[in-house]
C-alpha atoms as a PDB file:
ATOM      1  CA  UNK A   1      96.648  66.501 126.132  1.00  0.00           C
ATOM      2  CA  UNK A   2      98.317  68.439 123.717  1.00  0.00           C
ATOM      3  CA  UNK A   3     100.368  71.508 124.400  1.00  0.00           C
ATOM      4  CA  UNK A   4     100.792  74.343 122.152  1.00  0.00           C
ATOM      5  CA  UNK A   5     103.661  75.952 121.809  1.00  0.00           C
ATOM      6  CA  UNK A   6     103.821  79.332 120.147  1.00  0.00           C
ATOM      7  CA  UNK A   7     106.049  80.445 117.254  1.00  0.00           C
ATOM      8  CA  UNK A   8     107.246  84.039 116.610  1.00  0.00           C
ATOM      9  CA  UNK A   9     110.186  85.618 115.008  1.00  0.00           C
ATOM     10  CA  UNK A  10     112.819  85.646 117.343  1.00  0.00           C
ATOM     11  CA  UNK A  11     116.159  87.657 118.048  1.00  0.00           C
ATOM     12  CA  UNK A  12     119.184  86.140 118.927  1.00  0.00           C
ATOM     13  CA  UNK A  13     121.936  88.386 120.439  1.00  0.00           C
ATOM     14  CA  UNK A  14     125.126  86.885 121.871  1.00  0.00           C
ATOM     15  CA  UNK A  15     128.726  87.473 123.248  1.00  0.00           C
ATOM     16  CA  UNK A  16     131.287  84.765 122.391  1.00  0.00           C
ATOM     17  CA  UNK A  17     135.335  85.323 122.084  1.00  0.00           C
ATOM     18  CA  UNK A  18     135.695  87.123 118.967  1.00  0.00           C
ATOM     19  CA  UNK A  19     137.900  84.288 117.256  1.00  0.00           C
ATOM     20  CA  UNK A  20     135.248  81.837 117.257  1.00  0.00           C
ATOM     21  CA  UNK A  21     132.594  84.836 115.568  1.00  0.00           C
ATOM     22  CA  UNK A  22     132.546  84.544 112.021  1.00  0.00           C
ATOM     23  CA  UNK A  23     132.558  80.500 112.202  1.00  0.00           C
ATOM     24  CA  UNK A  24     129.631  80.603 114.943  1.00  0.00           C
ATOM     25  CA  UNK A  25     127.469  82.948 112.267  1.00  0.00           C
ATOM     26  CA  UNK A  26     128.177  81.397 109.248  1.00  0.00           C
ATOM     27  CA  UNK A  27     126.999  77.739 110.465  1.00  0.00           C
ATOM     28  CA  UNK A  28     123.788  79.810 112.196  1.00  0.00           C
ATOM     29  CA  UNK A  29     122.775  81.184 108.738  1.00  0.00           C
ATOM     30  CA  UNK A  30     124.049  78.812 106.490  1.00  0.00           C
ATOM     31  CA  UNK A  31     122.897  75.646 108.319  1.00  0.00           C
ATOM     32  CA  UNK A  32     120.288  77.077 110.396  1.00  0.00           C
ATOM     33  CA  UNK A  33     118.330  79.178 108.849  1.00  0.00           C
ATOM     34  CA  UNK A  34     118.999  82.615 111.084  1.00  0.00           C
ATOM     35  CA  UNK A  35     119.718  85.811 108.972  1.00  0.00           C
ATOM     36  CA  UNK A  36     121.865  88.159 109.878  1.00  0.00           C
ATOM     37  CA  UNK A  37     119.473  91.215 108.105  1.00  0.00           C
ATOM     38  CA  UNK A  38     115.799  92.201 109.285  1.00  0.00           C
ATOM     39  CA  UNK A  39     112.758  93.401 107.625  1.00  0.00           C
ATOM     40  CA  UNK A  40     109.751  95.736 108.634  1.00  0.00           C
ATOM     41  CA  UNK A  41     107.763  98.388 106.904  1.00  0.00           C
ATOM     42  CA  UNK A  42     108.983 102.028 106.635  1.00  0.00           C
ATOM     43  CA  UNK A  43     107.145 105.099 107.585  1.00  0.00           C
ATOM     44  CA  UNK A  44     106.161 105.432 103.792  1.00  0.00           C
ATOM     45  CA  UNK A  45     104.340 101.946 103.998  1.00  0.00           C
ATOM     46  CA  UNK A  46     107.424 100.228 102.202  1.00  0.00           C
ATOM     47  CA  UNK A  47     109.148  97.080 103.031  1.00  0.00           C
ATOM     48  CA  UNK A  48     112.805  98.284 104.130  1.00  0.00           C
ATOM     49  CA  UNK A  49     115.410  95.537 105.164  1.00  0.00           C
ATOM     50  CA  UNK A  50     118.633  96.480 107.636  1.00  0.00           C
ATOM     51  CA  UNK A  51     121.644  94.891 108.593  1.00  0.00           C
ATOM     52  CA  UNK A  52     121.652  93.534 111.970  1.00  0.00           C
ATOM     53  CA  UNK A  53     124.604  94.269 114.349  1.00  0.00           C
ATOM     54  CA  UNK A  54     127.630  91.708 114.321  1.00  0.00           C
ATOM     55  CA  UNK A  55     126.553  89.921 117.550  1.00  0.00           C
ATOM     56  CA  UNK A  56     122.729  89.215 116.724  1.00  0.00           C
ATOM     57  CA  UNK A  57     120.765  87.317 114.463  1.00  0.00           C
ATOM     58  CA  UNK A  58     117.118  86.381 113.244  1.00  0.00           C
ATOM     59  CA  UNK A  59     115.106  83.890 112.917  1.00  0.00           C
ATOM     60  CA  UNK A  60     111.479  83.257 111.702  1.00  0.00           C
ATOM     61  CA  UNK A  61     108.748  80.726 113.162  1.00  0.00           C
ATOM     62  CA  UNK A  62     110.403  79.747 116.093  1.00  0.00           C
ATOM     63  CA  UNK A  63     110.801  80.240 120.356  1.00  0.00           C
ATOM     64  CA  UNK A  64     112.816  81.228 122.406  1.00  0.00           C
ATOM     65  CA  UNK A  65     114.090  78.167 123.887  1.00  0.00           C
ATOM     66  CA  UNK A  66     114.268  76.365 120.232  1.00  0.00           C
ATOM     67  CA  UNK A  67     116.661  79.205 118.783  1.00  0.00           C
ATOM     68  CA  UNK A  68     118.740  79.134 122.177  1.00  0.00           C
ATOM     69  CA  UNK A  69     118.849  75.192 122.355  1.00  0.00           C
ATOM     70  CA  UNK A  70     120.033  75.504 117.956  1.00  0.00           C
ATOM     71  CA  UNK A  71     122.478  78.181 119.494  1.00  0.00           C
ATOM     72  CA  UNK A  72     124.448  76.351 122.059  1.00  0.00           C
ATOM     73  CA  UNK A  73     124.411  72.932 120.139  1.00  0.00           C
ATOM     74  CA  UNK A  74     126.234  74.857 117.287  1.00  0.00           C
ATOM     75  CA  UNK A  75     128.649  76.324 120.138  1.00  0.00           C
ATOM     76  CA  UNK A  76     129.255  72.931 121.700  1.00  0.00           C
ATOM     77  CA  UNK A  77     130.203  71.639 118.022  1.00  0.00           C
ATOM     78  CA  UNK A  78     132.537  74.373 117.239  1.00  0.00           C
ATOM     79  CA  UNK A  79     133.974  74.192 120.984  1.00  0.00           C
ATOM     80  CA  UNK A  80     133.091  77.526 122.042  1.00  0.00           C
ATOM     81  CA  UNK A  81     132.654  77.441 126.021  1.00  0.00           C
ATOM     82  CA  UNK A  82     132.525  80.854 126.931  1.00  0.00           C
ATOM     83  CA  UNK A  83     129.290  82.606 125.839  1.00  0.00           C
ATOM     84  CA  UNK A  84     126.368  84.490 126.856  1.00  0.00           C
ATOM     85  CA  UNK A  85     123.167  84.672 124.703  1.00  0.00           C
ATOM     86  CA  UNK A  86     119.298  85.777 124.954  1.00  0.00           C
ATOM     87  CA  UNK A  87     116.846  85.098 122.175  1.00  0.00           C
ATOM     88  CA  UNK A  88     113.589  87.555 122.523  1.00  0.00           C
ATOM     89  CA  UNK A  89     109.910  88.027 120.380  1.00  0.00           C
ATOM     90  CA  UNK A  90     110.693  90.632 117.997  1.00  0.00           C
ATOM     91  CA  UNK A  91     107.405  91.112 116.113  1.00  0.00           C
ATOM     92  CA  UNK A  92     107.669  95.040 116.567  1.00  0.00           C
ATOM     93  CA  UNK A  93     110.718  96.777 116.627  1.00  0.00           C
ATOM     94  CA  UNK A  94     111.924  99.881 115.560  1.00  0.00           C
ATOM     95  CA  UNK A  95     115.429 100.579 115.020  1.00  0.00           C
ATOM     96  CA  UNK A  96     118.660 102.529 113.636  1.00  0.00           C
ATOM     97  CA  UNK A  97     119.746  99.978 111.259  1.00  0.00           C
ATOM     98  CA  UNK A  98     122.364 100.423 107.841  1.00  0.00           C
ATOM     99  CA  UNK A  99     119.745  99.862 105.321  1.00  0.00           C
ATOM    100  CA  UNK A 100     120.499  99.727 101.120  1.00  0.00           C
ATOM    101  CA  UNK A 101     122.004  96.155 101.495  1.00  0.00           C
ATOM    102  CA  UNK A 102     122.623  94.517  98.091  1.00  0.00           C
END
């Protein structure tokens, strides 16, 4: 029997020390295809993109569990013990987001 296992976009937020930060999300979007911006439709029916706050990412066609397992595999490698993390379905979301990123 096969079992299906559904895909959404996903968001990862997390709380690591602060030294280890800007190595933890450089590997995630570099390496592993999370983005640290997210995109929707405006109230005028056009597509607006935001930045995403410093402790949470994105990431397309995936779970849960898969961007949490990516997440603390990337931690282990970089040595970073301490951390807390949740990864949730975000397929609609409204937010207050910096948006005119270049």
């Amino acid at each position: 029997m096969i079992k299906a296992q559904y895909i959404y976009n996903i968001l990862l937020s997390y709380d690591i020390d602060s030294e280890h930060n800007e190595a933890l999300r450089k590997r995630l979007i570099e390496e592993e295809g999370f983005q640290n911006t997210i995109r929707g439709i405006n109230e005028q029916g056009n597509v607006a993109e935001g930045k995403l706050p410093e402790s949470t990412l994105f990431k397309s066609m995936t779970t849960t569990n898969e961007s949490l397992e990516i997440f603390n595999q990337v931690c282990n490698e970089l040595g970073i013990v301490n951390i807390n993390a949740i990864a949730v379905q975000c397929d609609n979301w409204s937010g207050l987001i910096e948006t005119g990123i270049e």
